[in-house]
C-alpha atoms as a PDB file:
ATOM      1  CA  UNK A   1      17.935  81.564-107.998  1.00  0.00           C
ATOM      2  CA  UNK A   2      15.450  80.432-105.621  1.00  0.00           C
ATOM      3  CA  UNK A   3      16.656  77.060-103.578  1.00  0.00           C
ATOM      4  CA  UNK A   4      19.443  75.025-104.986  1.00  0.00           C
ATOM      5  CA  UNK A   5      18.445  74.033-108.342  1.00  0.00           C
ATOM      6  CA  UNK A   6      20.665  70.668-108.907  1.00  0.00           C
ATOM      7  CA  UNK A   7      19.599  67.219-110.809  1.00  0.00           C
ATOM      8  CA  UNK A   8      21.170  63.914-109.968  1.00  0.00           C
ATOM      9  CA  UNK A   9      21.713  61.412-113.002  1.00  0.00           C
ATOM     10  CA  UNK A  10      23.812  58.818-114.111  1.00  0.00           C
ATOM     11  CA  UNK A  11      26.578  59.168-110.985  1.00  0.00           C
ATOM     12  CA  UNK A  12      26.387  63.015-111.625  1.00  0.00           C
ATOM     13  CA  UNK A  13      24.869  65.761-109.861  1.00  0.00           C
ATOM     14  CA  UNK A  14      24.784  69.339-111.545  1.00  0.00           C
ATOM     15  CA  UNK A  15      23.051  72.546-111.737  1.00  0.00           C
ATOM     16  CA  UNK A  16      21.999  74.292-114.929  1.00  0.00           C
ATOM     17  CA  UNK A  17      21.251  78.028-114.879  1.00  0.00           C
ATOM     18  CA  UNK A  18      17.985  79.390-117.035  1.00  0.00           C
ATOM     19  CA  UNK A  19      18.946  78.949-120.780  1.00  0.00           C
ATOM     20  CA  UNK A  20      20.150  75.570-119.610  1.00  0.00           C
ATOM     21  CA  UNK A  21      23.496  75.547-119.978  1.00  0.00           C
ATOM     22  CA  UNK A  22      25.548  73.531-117.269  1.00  0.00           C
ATOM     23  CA  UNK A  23      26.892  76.251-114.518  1.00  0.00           C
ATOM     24  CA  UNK A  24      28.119  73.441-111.917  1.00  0.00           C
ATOM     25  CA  UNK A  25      28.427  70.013-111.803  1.00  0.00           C
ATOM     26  CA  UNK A  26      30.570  67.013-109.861  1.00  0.00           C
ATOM     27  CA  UNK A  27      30.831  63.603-111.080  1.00  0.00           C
ATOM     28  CA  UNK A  28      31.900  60.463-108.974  1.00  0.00           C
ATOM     29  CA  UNK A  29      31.840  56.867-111.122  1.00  0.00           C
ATOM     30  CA  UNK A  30      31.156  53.583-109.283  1.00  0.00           C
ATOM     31  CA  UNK A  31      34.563  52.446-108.352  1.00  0.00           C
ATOM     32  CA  UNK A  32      32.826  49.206-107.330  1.00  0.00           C
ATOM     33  CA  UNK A  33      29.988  47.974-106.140  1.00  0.00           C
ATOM     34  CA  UNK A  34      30.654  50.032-102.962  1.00  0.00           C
ATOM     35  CA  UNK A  35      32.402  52.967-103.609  1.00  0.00           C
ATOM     36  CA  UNK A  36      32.243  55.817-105.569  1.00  0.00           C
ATOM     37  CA  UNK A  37      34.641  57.966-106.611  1.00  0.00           C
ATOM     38  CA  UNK A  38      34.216  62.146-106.895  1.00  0.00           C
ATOM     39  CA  UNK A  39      36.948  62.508-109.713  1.00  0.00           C
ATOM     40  CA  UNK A  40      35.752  65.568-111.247  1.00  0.00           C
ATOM     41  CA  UNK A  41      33.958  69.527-109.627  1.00  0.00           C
ATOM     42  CA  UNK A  42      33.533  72.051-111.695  1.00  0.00           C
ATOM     43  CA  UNK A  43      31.531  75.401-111.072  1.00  0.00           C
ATOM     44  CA  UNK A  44      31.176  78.056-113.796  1.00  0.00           C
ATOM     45  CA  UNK A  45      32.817  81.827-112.716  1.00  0.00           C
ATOM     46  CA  UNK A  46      29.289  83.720-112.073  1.00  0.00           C
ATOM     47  CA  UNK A  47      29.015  81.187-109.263  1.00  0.00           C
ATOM     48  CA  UNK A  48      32.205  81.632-107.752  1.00  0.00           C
ATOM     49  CA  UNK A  49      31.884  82.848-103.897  1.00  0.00           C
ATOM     50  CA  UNK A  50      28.616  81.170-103.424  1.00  0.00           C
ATOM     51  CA  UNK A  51      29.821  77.678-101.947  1.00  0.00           C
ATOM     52  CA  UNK A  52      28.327  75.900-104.230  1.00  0.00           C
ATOM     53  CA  UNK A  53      30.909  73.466-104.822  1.00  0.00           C
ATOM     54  CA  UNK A  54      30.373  72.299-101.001  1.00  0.00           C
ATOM     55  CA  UNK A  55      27.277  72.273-101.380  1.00  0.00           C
ATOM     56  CA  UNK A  56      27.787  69.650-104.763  1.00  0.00           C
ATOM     57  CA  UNK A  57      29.881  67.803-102.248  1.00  0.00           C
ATOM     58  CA  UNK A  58      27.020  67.701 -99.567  1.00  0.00           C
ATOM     59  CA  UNK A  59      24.912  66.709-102.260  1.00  0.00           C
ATOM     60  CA  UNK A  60      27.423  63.658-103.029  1.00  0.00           C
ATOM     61  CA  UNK A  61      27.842  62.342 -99.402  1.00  0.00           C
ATOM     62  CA  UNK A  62      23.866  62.560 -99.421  1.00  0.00           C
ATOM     63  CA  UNK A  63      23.576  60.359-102.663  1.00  0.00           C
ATOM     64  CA  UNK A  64      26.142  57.990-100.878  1.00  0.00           C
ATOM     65  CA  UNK A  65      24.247  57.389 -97.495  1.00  0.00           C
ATOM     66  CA  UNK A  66      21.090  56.969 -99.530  1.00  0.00           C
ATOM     67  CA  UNK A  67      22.773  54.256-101.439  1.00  0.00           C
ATOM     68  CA  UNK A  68      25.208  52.810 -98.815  1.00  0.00           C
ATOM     69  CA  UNK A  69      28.238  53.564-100.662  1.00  0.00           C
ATOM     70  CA  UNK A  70      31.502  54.496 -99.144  1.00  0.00           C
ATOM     71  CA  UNK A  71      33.242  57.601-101.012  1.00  0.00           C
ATOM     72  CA  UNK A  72      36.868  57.819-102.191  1.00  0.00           C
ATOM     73  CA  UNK A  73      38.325  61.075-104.237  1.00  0.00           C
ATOM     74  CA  UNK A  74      40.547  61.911-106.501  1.00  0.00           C
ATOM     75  CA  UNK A  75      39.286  65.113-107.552  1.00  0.00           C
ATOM     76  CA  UNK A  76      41.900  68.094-105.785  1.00  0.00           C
ATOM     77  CA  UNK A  77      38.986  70.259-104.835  1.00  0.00           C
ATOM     78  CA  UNK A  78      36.814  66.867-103.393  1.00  0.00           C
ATOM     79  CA  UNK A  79      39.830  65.719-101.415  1.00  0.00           C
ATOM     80  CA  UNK A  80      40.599  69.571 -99.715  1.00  0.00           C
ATOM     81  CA  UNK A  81      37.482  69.881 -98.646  1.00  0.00           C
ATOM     82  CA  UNK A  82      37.332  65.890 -97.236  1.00  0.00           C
ATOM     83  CA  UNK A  83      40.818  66.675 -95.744  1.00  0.00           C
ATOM     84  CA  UNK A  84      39.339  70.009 -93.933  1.00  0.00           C
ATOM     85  CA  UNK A  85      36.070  67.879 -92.744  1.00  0.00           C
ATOM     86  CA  UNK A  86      37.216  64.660 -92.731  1.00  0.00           C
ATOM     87  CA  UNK A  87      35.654  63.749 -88.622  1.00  0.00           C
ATOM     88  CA  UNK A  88      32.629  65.141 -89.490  1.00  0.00           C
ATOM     89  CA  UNK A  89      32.564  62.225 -92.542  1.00  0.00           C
ATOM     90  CA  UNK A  90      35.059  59.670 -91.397  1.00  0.00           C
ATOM     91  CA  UNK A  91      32.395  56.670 -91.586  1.00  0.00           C
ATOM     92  CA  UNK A  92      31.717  57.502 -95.224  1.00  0.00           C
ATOM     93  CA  UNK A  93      35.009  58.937 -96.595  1.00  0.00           C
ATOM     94  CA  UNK A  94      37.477  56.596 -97.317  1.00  0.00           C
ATOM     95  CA  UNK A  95      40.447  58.484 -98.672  1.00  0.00           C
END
């Protein structure tokens, strides 16, 4: 798979693989006008190993600094992986 491969719509950024079926995905609903809110990562078994769920969550805090939005989690994976970089993204991430 040649780059990443992932489409952004509707407060959801995901990745499908050649027959188009959906292999990873994260979603993260406006909690308000400000703040969104990753509740939900999920990437399919033959992608396991690859990082690709950090790479959704890269993908997220990108979408967020584009639109000015501060970014809350309650997703488990979403709020490890805030917890383990949580200086690097301290401006944006806001528990």
């Amino acid at each position: 798979m040649g780059g990443t491969m992932f489409n952004i719509a509707d407060n959801r950024i995901y990745m499908d693989d050649e027959k188009g079926k959906m292999i990873a995905e994260v979603t993260f609903p406006n909690l308000d006008d400000n703040t969104i809110v990753i509740d939900h990562t999920f990437v399919d078994d033959s992608l396991r190993g690859q990082g690709i769920a950090a790479k959704l969550m890269l993908e997220v805090i990108n979408y967020a600094k584009s639109n000015n939005k501060k970014i809350k989690a309650t997703c488990s994976y979403a709020l490890k992986w805030f917890e383990k970089n949580r200086d690097e993204y301290k401006d944006l991430y806001i528990g």
